[in-house]
N, C-alpha and C. Protein backbone atom coordinates (compact mmCIF):
# COMPACT_ATOMS: atom_id res chain seq x y z
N UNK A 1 -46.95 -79.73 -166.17
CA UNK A 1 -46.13 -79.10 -167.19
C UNK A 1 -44.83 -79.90 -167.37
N UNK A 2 -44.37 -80.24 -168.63
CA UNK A 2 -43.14 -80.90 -169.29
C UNK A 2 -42.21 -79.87 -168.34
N UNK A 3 -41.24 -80.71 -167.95
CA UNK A 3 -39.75 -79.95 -167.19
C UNK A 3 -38.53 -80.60 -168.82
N UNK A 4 -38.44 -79.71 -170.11
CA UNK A 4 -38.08 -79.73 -170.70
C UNK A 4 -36.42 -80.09 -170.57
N UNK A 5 -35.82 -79.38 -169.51
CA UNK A 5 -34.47 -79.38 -169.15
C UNK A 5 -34.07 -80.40 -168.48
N UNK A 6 -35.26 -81.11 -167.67
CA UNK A 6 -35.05 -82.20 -167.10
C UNK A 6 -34.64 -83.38 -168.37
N UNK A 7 -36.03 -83.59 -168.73
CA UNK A 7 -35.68 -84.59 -169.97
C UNK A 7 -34.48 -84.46 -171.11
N UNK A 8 -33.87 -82.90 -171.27
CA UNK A 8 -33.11 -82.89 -171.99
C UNK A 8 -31.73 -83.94 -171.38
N UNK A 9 -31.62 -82.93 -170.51
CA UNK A 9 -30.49 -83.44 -169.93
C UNK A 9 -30.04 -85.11 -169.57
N UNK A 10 -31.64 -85.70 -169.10
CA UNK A 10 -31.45 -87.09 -169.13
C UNK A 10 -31.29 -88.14 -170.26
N UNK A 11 -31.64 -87.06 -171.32
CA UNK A 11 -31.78 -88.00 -172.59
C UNK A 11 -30.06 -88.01 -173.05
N UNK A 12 -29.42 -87.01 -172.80
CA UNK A 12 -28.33 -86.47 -173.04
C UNK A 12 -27.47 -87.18 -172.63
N UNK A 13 -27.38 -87.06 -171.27
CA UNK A 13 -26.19 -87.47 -170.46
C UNK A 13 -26.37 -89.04 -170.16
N UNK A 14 -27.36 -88.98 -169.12
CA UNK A 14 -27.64 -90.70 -169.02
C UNK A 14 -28.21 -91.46 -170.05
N UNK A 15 -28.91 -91.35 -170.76
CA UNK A 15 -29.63 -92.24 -172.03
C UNK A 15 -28.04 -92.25 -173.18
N UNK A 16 -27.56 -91.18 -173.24
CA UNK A 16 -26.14 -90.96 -174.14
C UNK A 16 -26.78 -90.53 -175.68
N UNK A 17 -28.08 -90.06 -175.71
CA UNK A 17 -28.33 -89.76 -176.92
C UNK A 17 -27.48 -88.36 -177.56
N UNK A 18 -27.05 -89.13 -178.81
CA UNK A 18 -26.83 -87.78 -179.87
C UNK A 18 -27.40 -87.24 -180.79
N UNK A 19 -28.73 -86.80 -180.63
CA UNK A 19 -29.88 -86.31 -181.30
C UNK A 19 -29.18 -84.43 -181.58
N UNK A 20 -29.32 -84.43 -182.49
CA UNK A 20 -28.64 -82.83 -182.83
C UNK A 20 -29.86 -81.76 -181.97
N UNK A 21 -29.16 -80.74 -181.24
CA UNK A 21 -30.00 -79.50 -179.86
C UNK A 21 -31.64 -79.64 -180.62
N UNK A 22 -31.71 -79.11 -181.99
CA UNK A 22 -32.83 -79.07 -182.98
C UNK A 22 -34.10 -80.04 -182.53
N UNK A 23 -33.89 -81.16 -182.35
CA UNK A 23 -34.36 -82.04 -182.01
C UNK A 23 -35.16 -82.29 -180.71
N UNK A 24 -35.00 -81.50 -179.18
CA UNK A 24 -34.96 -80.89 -178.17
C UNK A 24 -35.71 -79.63 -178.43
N UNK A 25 -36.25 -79.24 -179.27
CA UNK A 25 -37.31 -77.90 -179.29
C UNK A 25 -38.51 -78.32 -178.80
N UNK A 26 -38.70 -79.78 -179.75
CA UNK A 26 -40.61 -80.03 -179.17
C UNK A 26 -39.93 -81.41 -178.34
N UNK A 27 -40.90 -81.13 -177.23
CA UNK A 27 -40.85 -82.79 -176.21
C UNK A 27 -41.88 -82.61 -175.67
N UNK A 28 -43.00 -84.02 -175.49
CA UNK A 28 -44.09 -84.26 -175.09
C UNK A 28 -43.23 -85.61 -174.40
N UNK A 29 -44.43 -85.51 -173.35
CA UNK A 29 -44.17 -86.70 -172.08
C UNK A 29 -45.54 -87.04 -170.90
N UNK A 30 -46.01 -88.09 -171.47
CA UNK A 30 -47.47 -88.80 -170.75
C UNK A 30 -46.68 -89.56 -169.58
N UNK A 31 -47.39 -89.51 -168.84
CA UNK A 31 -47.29 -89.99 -167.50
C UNK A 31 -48.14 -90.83 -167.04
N UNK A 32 -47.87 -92.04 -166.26
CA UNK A 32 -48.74 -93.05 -165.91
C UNK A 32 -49.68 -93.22 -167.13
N UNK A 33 -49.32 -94.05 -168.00
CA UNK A 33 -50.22 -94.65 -169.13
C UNK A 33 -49.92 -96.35 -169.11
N UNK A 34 -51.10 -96.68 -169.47
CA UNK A 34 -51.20 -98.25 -170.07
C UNK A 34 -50.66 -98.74 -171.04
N UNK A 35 -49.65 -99.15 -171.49
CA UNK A 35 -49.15 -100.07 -172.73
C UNK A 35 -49.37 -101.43 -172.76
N UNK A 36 -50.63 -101.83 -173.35
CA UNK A 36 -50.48 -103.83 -173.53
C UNK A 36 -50.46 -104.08 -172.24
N UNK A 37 -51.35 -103.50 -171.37
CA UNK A 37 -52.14 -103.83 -169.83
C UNK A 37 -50.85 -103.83 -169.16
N UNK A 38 -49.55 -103.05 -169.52
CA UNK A 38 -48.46 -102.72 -168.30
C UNK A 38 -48.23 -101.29 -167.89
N UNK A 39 -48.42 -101.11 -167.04
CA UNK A 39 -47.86 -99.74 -166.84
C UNK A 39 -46.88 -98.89 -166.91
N UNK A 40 -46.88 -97.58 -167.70
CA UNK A 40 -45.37 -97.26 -168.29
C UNK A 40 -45.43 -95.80 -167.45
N UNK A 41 -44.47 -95.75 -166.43
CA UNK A 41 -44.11 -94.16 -165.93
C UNK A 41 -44.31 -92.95 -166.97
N UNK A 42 -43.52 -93.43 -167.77
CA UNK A 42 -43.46 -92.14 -169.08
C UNK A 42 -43.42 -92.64 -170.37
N UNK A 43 -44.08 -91.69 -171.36
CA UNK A 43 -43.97 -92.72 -172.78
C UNK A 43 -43.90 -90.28 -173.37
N UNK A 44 -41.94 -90.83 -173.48
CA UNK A 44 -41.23 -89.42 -173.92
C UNK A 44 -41.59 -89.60 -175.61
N UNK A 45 -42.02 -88.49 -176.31
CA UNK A 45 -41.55 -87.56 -177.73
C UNK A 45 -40.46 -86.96 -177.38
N UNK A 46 -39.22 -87.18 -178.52
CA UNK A 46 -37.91 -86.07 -178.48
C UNK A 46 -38.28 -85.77 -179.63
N UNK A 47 -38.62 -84.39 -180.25
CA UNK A 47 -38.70 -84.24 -181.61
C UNK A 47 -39.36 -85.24 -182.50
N UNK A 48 -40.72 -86.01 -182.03
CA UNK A 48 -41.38 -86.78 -183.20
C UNK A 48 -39.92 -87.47 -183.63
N UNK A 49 -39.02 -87.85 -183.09
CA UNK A 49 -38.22 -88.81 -183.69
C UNK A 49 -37.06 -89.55 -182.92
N UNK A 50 -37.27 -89.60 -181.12
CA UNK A 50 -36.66 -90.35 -180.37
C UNK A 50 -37.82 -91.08 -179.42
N UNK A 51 -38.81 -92.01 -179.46
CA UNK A 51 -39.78 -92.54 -178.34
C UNK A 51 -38.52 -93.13 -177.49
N UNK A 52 -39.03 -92.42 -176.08
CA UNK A 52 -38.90 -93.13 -175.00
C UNK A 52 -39.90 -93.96 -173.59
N UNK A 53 -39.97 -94.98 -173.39
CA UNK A 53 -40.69 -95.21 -172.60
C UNK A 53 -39.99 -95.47 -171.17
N UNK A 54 -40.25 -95.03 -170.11
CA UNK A 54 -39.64 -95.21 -168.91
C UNK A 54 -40.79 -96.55 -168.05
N UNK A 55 -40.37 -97.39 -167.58
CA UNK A 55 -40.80 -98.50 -166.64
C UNK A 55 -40.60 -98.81 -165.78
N UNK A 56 -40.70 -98.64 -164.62
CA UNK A 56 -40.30 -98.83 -163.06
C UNK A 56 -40.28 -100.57 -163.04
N UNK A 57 -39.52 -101.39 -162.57
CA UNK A 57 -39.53 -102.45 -162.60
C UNK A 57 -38.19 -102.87 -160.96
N UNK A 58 -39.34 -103.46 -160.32
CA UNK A 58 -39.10 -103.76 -158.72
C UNK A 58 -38.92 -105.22 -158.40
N UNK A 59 -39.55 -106.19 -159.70
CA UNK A 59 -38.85 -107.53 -158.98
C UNK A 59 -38.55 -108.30 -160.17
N UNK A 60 -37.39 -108.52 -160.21
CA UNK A 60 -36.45 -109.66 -160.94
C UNK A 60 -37.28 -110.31 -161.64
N UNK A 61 -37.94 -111.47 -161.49
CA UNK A 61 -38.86 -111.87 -161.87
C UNK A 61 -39.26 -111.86 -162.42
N UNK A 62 -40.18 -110.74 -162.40
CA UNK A 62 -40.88 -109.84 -163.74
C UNK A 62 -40.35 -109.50 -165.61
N UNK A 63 -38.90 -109.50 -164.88
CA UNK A 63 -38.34 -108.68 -166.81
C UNK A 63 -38.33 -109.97 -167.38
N UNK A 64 -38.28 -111.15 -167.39
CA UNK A 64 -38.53 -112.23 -168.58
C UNK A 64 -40.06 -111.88 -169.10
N UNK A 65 -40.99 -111.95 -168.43
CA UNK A 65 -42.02 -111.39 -169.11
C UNK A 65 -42.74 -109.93 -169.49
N UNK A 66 -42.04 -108.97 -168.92
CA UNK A 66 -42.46 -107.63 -169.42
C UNK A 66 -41.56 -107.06 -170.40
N UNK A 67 -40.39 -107.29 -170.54
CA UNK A 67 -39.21 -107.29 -171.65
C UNK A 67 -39.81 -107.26 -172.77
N UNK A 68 -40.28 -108.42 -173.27
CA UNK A 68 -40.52 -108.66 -174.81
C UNK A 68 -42.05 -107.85 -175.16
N UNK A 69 -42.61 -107.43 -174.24
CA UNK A 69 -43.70 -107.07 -174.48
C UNK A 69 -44.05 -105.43 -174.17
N UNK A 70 -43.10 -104.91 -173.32
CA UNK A 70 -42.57 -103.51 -173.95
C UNK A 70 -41.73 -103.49 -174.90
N UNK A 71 -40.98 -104.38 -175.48
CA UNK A 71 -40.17 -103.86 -176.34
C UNK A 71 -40.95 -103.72 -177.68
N UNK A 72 -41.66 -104.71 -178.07
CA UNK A 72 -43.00 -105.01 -178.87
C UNK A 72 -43.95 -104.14 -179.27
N UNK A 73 -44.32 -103.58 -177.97
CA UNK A 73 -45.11 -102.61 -178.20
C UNK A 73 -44.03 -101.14 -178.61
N UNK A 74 -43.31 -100.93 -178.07
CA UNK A 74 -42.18 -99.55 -178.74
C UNK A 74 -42.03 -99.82 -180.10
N UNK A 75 -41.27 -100.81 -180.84
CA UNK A 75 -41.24 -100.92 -181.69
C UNK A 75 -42.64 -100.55 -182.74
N UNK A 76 -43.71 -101.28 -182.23
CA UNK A 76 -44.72 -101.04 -183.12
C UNK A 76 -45.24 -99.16 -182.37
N UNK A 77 -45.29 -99.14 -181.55
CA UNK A 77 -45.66 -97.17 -181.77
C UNK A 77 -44.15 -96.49 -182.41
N UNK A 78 -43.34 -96.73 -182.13
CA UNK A 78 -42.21 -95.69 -182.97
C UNK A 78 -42.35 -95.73 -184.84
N UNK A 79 -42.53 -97.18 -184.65
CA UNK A 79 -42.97 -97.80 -186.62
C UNK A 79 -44.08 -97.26 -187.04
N UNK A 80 -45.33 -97.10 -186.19
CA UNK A 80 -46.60 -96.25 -186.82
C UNK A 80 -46.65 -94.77 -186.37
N UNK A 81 -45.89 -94.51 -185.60
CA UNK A 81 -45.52 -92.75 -185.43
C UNK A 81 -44.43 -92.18 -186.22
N UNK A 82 -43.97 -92.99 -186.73
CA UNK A 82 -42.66 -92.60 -187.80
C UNK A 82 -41.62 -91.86 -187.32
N UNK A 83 -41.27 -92.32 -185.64
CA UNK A 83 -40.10 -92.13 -185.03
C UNK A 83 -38.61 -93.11 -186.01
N UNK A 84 -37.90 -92.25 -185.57
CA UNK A 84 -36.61 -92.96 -185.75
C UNK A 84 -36.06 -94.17 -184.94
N UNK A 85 -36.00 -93.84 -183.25
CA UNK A 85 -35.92 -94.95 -182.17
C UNK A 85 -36.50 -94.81 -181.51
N UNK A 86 -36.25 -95.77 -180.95
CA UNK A 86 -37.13 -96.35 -179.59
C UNK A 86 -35.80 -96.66 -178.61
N UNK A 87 -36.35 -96.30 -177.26
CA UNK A 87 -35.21 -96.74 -176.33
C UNK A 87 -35.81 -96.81 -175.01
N UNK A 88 -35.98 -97.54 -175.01
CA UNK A 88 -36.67 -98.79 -173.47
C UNK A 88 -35.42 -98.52 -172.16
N UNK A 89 -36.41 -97.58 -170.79
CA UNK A 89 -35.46 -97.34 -169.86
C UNK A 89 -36.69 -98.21 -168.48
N UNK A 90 -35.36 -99.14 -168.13
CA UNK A 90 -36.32 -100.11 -167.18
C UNK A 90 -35.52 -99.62 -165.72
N UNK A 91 -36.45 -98.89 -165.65
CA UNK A 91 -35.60 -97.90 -163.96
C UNK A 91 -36.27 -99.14 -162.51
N UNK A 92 -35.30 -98.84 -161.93
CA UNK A 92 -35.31 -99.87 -160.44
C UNK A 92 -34.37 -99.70 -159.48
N UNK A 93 -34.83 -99.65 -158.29
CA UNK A 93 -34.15 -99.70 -156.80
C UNK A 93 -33.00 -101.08 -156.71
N UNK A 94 -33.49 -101.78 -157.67
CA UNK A 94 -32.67 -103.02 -157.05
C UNK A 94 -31.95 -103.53 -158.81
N UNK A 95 -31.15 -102.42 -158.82
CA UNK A 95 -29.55 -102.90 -160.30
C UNK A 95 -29.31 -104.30 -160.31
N UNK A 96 -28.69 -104.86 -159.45
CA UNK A 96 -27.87 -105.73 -159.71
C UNK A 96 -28.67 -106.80 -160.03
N UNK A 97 -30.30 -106.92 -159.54
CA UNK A 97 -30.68 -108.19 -159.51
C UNK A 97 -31.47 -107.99 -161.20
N UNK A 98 -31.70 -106.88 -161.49
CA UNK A 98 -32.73 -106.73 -162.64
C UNK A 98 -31.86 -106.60 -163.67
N UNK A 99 -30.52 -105.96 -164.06
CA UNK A 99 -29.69 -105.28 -165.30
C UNK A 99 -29.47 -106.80 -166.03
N UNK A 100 -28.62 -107.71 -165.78
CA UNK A 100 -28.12 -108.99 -166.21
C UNK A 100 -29.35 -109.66 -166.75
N UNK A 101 -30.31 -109.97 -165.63
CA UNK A 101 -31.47 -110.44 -166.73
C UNK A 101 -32.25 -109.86 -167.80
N UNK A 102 -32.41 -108.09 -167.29
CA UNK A 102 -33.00 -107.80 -169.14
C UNK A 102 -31.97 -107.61 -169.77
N UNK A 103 -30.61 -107.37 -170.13
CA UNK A 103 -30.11 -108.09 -170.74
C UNK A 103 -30.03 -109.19 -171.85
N UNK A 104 -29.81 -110.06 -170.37
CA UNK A 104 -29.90 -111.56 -171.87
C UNK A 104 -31.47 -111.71 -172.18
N UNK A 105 -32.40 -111.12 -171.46
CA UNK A 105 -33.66 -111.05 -172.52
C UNK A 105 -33.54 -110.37 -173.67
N UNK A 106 -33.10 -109.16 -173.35
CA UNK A 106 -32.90 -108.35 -174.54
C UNK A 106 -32.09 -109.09 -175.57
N UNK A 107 -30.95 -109.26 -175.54
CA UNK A 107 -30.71 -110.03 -176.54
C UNK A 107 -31.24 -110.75 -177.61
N UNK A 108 -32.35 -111.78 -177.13
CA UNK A 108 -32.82 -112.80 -177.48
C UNK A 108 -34.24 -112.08 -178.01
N UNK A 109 -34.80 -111.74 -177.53
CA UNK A 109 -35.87 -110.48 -178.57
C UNK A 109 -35.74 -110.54 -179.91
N UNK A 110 -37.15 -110.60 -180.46
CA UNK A 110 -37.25 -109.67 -181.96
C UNK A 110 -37.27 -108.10 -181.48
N UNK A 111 -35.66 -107.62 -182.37
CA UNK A 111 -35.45 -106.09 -182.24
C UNK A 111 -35.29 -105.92 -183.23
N UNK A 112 -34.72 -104.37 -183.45
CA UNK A 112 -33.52 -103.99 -184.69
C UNK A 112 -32.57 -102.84 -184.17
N UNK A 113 -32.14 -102.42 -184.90
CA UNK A 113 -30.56 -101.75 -184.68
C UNK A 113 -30.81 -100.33 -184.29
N UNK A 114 -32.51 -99.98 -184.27
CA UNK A 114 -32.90 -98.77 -183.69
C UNK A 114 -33.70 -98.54 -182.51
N UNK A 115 -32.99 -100.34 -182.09
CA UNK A 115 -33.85 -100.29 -180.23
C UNK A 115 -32.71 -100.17 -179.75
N UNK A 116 -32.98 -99.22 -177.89
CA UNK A 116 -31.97 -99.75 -177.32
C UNK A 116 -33.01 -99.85 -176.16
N UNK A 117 -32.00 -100.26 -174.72
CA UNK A 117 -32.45 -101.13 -174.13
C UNK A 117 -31.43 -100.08 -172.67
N UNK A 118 -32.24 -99.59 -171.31
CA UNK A 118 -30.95 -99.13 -170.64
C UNK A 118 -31.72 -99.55 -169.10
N UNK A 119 -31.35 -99.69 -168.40
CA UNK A 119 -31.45 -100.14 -166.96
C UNK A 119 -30.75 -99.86 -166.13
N UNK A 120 -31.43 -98.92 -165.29
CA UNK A 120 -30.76 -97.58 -164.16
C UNK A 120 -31.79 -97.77 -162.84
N UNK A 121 -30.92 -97.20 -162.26
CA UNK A 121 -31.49 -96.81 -160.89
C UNK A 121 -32.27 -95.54 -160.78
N UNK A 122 -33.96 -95.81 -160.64
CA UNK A 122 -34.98 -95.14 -160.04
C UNK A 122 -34.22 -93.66 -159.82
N UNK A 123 -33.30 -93.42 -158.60
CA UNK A 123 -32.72 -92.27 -158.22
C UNK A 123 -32.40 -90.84 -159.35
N UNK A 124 -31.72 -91.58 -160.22
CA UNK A 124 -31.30 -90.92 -161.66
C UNK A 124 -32.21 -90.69 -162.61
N UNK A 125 -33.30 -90.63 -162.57
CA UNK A 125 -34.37 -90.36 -163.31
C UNK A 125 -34.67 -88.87 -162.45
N UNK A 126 -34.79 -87.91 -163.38
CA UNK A 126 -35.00 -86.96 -162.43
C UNK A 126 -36.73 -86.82 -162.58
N UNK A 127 -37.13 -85.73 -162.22
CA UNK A 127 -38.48 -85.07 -162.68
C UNK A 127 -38.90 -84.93 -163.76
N UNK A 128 -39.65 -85.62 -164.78
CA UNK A 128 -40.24 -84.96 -166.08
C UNK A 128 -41.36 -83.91 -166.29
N UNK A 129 -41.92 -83.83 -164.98
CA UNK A 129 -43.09 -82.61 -165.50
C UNK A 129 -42.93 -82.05 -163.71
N UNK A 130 -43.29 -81.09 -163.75
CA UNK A 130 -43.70 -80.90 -162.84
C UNK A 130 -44.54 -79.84 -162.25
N UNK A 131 -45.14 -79.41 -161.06
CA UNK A 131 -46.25 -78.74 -160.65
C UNK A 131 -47.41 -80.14 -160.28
């Protein structure tokens, strides 16, 4: 079962979204799914009009090549679901070594002005469903 209050609150406070309360009535949230043969923790609905995908990401390394290819794929499901944004959360135990490089990946990406891009620590992600 969706923990509605959970996701609210994270979309809220830590993500910093200002999606008007309205928006927060319907939320759907898949768990452990495949995107483009990567694995995505969560792929959030806020109101059919905020996609979020959550990504656990554990070694440095990795975000030059999983970067452009989650972002890729968000873009194209928010564009054929007729979301508004997309906002790519690349959660990890280890900040300092992963934030700076997706980053300047991000940067350098084909985006637009309705991606964002946030990189947090694992810890701060609370529960999205639970039972």
């Amino acid at each position: 079962m969706v923990n509605n209050e959970n996701i609210t609150t994270f979309v809220q406070r830590i993500l910093g979204c200002g999606c008007p309360e309205e928006v927060f009535r319907y939320i759907e949230c898949q768990s452990d799914i495949k995107i483009n043969d990567l694995a995505v923790k969560n792929r959030v609905n806020i109101g059919n009009r905020l996609l979020i995908y959550v990504a656990e990401v554990n070694e440095s390394d990795s975000v030059n090549r999983i970067l452009p290819l989650l972002c890729d794929a968000g873009k194209k499901d928010r564009d054929s679901s007729g979301f508004n944004r997309f906002r790519l959360v690349l959660a990890t135990d280890i900040l300092d070594d992963i934030k700076q490089s997706a980053e300047d990946t991000f940067k350098v990406i084909n985006k637009d002005e309705k991606m964002h891009l946030h990189v947090i620590l694992k810890k701060n992600i609370p529960a999205f469903t639970s039972g």
